[in-house]
Each structure stands twice: as C-alpha cells, then as structure tokens.
Protein backbone atom coordinates (compact mmCIF):
# COMPACT_ATOMS: atom_id res chain seq x y z
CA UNK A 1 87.97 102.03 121.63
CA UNK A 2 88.47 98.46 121.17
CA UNK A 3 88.99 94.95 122.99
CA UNK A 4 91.02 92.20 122.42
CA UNK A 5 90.19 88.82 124.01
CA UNK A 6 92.88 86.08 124.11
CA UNK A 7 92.62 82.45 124.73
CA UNK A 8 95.05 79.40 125.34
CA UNK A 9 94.39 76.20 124.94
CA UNK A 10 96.14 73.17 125.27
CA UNK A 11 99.46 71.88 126.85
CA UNK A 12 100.51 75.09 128.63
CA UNK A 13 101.02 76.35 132.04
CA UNK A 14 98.74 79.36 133.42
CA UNK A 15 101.96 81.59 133.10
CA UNK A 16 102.54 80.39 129.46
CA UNK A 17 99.30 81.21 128.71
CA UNK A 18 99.46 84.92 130.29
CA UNK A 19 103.02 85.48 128.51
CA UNK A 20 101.46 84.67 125.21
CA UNK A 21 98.40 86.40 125.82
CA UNK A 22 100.48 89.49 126.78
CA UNK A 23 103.10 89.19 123.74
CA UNK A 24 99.59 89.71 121.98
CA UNK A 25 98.31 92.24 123.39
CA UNK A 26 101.92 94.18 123.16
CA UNK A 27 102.08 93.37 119.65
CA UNK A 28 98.79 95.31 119.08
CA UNK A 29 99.48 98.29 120.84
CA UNK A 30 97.65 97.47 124.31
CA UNK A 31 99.00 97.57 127.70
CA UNK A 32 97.73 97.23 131.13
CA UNK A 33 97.42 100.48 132.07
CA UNK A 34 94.79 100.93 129.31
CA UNK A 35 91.41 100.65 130.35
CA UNK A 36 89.86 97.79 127.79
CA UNK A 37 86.17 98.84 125.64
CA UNK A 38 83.15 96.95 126.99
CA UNK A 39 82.23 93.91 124.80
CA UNK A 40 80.10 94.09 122.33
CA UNK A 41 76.97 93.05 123.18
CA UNK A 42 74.99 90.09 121.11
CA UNK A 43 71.84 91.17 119.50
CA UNK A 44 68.57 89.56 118.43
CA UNK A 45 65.54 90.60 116.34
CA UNK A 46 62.34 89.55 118.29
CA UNK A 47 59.91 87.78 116.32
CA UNK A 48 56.65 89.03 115.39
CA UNK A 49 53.37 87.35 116.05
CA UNK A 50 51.83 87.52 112.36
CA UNK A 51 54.70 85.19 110.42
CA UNK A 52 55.99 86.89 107.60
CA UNK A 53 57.61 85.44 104.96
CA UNK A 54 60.80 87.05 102.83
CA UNK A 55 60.82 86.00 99.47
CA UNK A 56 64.90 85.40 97.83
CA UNK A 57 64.87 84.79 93.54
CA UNK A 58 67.42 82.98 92.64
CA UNK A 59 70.18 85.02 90.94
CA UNK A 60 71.00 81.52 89.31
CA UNK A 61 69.27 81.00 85.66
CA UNK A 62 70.49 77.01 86.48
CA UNK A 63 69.23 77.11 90.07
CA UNK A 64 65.65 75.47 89.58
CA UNK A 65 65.08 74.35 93.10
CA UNK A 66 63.06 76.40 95.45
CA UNK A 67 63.47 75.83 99.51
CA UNK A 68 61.75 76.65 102.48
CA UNK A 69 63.71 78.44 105.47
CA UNK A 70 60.91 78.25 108.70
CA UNK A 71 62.08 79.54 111.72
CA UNK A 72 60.15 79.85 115.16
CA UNK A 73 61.29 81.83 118.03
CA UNK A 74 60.45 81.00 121.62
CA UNK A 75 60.97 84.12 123.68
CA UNK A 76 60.94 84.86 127.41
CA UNK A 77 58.05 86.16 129.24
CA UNK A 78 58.61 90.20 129.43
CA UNK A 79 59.93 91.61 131.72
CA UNK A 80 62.07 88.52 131.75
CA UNK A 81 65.20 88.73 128.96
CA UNK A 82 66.28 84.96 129.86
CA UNK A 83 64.61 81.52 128.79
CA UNK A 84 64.33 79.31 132.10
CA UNK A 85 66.51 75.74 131.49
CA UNK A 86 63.49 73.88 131.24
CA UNK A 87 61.31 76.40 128.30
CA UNK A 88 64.74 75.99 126.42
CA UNK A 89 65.00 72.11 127.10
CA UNK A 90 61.34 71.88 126.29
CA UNK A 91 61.70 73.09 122.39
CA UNK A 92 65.30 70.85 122.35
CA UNK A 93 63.42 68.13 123.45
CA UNK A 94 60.58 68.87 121.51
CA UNK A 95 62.59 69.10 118.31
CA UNK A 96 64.68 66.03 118.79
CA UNK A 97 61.38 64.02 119.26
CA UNK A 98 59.96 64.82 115.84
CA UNK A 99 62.79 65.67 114.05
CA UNK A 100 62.94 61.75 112.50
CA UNK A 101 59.50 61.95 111.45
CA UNK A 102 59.73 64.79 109.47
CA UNK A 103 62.49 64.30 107.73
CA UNK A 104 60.28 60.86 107.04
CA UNK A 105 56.62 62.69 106.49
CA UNK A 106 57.98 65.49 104.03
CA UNK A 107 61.34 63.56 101.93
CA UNK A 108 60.19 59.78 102.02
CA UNK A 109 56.76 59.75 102.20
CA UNK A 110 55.30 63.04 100.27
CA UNK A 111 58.57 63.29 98.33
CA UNK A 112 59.19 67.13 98.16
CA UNK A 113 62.40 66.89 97.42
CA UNK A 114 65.98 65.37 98.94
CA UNK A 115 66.33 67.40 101.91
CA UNK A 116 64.07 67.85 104.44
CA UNK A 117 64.85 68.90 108.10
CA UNK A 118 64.02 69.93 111.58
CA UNK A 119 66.97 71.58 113.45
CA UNK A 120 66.93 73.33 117.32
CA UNK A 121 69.17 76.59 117.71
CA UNK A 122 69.81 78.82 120.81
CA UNK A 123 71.44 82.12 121.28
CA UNK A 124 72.60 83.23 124.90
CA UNK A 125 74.33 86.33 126.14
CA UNK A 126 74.94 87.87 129.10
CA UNK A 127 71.54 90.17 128.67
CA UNK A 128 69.10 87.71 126.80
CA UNK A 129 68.64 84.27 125.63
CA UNK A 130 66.23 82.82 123.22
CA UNK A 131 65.83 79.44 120.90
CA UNK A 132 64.44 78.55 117.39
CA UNK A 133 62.98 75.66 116.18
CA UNK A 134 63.63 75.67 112.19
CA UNK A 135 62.25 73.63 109.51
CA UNK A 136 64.63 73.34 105.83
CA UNK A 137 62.94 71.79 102.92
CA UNK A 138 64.65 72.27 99.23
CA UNK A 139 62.30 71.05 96.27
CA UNK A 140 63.18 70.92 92.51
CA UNK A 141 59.01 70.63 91.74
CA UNK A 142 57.11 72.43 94.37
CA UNK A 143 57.13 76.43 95.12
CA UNK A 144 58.59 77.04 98.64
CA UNK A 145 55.21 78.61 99.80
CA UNK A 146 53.84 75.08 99.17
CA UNK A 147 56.52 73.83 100.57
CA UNK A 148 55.40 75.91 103.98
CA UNK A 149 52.29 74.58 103.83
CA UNK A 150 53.45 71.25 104.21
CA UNK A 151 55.99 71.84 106.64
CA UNK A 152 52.52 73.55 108.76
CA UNK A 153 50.41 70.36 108.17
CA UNK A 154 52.88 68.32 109.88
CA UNK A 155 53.09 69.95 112.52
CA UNK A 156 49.47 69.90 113.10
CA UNK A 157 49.16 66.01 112.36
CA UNK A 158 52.46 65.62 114.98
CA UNK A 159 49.82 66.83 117.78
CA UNK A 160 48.00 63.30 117.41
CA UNK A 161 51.13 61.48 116.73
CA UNK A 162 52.68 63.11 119.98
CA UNK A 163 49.37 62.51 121.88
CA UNK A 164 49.62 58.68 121.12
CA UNK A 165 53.62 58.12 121.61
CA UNK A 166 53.89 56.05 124.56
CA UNK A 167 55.96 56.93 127.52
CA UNK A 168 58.25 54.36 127.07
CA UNK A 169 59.06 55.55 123.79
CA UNK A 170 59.21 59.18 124.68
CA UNK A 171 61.15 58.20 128.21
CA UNK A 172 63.76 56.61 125.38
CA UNK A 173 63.96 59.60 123.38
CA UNK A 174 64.55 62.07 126.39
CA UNK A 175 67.60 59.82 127.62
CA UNK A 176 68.98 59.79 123.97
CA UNK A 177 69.17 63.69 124.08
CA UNK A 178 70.61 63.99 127.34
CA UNK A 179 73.27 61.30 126.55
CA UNK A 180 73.85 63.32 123.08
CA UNK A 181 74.13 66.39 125.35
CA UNK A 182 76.78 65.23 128.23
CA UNK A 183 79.37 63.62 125.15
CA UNK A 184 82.70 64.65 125.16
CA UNK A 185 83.95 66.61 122.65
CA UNK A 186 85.45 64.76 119.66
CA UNK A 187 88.86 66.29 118.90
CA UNK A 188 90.52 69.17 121.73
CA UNK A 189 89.44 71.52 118.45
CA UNK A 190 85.91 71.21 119.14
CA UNK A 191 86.48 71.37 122.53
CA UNK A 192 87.93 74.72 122.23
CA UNK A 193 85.63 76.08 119.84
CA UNK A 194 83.16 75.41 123.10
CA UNK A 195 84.80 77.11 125.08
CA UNK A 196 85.65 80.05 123.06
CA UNK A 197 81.95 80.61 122.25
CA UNK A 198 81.06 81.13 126.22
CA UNK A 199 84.10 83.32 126.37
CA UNK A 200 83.15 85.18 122.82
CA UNK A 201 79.34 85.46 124.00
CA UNK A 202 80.56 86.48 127.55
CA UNK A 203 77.95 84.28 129.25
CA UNK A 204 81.66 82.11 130.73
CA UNK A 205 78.66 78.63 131.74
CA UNK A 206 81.51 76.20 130.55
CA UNK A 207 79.26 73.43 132.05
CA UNK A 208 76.30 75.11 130.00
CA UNK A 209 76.16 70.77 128.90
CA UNK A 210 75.95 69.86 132.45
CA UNK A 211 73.04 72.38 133.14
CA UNK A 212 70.69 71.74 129.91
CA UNK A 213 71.07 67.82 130.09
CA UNK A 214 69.47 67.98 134.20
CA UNK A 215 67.38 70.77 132.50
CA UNK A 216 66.09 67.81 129.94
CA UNK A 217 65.78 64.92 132.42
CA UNK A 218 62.51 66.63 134.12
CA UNK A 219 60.93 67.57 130.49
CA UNK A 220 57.54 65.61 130.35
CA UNK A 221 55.64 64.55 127.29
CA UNK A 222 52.67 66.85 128.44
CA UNK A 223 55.34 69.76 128.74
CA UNK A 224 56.27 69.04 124.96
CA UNK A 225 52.61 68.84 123.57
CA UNK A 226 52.32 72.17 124.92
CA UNK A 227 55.58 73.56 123.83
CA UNK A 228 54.52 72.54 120.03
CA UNK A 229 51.26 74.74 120.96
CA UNK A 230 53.15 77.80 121.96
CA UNK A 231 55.78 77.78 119.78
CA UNK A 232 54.64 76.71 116.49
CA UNK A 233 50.84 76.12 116.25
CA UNK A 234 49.59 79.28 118.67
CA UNK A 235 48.45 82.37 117.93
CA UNK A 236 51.11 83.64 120.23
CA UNK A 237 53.97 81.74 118.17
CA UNK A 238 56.75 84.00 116.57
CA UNK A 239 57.11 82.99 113.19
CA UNK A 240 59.21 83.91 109.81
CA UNK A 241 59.89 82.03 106.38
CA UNK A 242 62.47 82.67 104.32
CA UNK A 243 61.20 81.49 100.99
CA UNK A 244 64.17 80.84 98.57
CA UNK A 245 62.69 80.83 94.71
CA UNK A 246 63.82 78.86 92.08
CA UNK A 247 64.70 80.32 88.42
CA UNK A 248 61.86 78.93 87.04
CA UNK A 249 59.10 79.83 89.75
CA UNK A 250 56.52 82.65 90.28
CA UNK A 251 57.84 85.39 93.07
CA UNK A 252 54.39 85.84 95.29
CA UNK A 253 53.93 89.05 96.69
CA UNK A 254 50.97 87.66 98.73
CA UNK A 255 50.16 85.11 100.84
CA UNK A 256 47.86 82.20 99.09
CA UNK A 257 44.74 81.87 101.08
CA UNK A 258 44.27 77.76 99.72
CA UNK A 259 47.64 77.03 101.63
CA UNK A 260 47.38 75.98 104.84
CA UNK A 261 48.31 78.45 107.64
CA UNK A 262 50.45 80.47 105.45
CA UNK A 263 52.51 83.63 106.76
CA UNK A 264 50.04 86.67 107.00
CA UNK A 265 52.40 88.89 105.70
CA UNK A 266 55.14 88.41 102.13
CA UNK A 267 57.82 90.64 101.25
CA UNK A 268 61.06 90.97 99.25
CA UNK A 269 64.19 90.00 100.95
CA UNK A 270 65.13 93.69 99.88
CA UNK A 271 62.64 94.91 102.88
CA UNK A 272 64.28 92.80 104.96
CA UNK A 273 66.70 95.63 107.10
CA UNK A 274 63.57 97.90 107.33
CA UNK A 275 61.66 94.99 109.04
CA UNK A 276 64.30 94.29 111.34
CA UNK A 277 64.71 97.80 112.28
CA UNK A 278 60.39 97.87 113.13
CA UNK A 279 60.57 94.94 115.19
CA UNK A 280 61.93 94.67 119.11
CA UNK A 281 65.16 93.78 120.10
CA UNK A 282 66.35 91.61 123.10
C-alpha cells in the first residue's frame, strides 16, 4: 500500500486546489473509494550516553583536510516522547548565544582551520521530538580527534564566559532570536517549503514560529547555563562525532587519553548500521 500527499500553493481557489489534487491522484491510479496507507512514520536513533566517535578516510588522495562532525542530542524525559517548548528553546537559545564565539575561539583565534561552526537542529513528528546542538570544524593541519578536543575545551571555558555575560547582553541576544524566529518568509518558495515540511512530518503546527518564539521569550540565562550542563558537558549528555580523516592522517581506532574529554568509544563508519540498530529508537 501506498500514500500520496498533494499540496497547492499559491493563487488558487480551495476548489482549484482539490481539482488538481484529484487530477493527481487519478493520474496515479487512486480514487476515493480506496482506503489511503498510514504515513510513514519519522524515525530517530537515540543517542547513547558514552560519545562515540565514527571515523570516515577520505576516499580522496587530494583531500588533505580532516573535519570534525559533533553532534549532541537533547532527549525527552522517558516516558515522555516530546521535548517541552521551553527544553527545545533552551538549546536554540543556548546555541545562538555562543555560536559567535566559537566560530571566533576555534577559526580566528586558535586558527584550526577556515570553517568553524555551531549550528541548532530539531526533528518533530507526530510520535517524538528531539534537538541537536552540532559543532563543524574542517582543518587542513590538525587531526579531527584534536579537533574534538578543542571543540570540548570551549565548551567548558563558555561556562565562565556564560556565568559573566550580563543580562543586558543576554536579554539582547534572546530578543535577536525571537525576532529571527517570527520573520516572514523570504520568497512564497520558502514559504511553502514550511509548510510542506509540517504537512510531510504530519505534525500540521503551521504557527510552529509563533509557538517557539513565546517558547524563547521566558528562557533565562540560569536556564541556559544549565542546558550547556545537560546537554553537552554532563555525564548524562548524548554525544557522537563523526570524525572525517584527511588523506594524509592516521585513522585511530582508539580514543587518545591526552585529549580532552574525548569520545569513550571509536569505530569505523563501516560499523555504523550495526550501532544504529543497538541503540533505542524514538
């Protein structure tokens, strides 16, 4: 069985839209009286607590630059599948806040290499939701477990730097985010790619912006500090690395105890389907 989902956009009348979305449907062999397949449902590998890291050699003889993937994963509390608004507003927030400085602290300042990044993701269905904070660093000198390292040690310097922003500054950088949240899409494109993701993900909040930007305007800086305990620095943090080697590097097949907080476990990207299968799912 199968499903078809149809969606119109643009200048066209609800019975324009249903006429087109029927000629569609007609032209693929469905029809009305046919009971449609339930959608596919949207599935996510839960995180484990040790970090791991996957190591990827370059199939590139040319490719000399390694690069750090770091990705962690802020889950609901069980028996709970959905992050409140404000957990997932908390890491948003908490990303946005720091994500200046370290592209500062790691490119300009230690000079690892021309990119350097901190990014905030989320995934929602209509079963689960959960959000990443990731961390992208790309080096033509340094290995990418060294590259971790770094990427760990500002983190843990950001604690004092986040202890001693002041409110006003932090009170500025919260109504930056929600301001960046509540703009209007640029082009009607974009606008419909929005839409069709709540209709593709079946989760239909099409004033999801709306909802995370009050979400944001009650985040305090106390509520951060802790969110950059429990989702990065904790021993209850959900970590993995993808470490992408360049042609010219070692491959490590162990973790190196002189780095600082590196993963606990390293493996080939080739065990990467068996891991996925041995963790949880949401």
């Amino acid at each position: 069985s199968s499903r078809v989902e149809c969606m119109s956009f643009g200048n066209l009348s609800p019975e324009e839209a249903l006429v087109m979305a029927q000629a569609v449907a007609h032209g693929l062999g469905y029809s009305a009286a046919k009971a449609p397949a339930e959608p596919a449902e949207l599935r996510a590998v839960a995180l484990s607590l040790n970090g791991t890291a996957f190591t990827i050699p370059t199939p590139n003889p040319e490719q000399s630059n390694s690069a750090l993937l770091g990705t962690f994963q802020l889950l609901p509390v069980i028996p709970a599948r959905e992050l409140t608004a404000k957990k997932a507003a908390t890491l948003h927030l908490l990303q946005y806040v720091m994500k200046q400085r370290c592209k500062d602290r790691l490119r300009t300042e230690e000079q690892l290499g021309y990119t350097a990044s901190c990014s905030h993701n989320a995934i929602r269905s209509r079963t689960y939701s959960t959000s990443y904070l990731r961390v992208l660093v790309q080096s033509g000198n340094y290995t990418a477990a060294y590259l971790d390292s770094r990427a760990m040690n500002f983190f843990n310097d950001y604690v004092s730097e986040l202890v001693s922003m002041s409110d006003k500054t932090f009170s500025t950088r919260r109504k930056s985010l929600v301001a960046t949240t509540l703009n209007k899409p640029a082009s009607l494109s974009s606008e419909a790619a929005t839409i069709w993701t709540e209709i593709s993900q079946h989760t239909y909040s099409f004033n999801i912006s709306q909802a995370q930007a009050e979400a944001l305007q009650s985040v305090t800086k106390a509520e951060v500090q802790e969110m950059l305990q429990e989702a990065v620095l904790g021993s209850a943090r959900r970590r993995v690395s993808l470490w992408y080697i360049g042609a010219d590097k070692p491959v490590p097949t162990t973790p190196e105890p002189n780095e600082i907080d590196p993963p606990q476990i390293v493996l080939p990207i080739t065990a990467l389907e068996g891991w996925k299968a041995a963790q949880p799912s949401l």
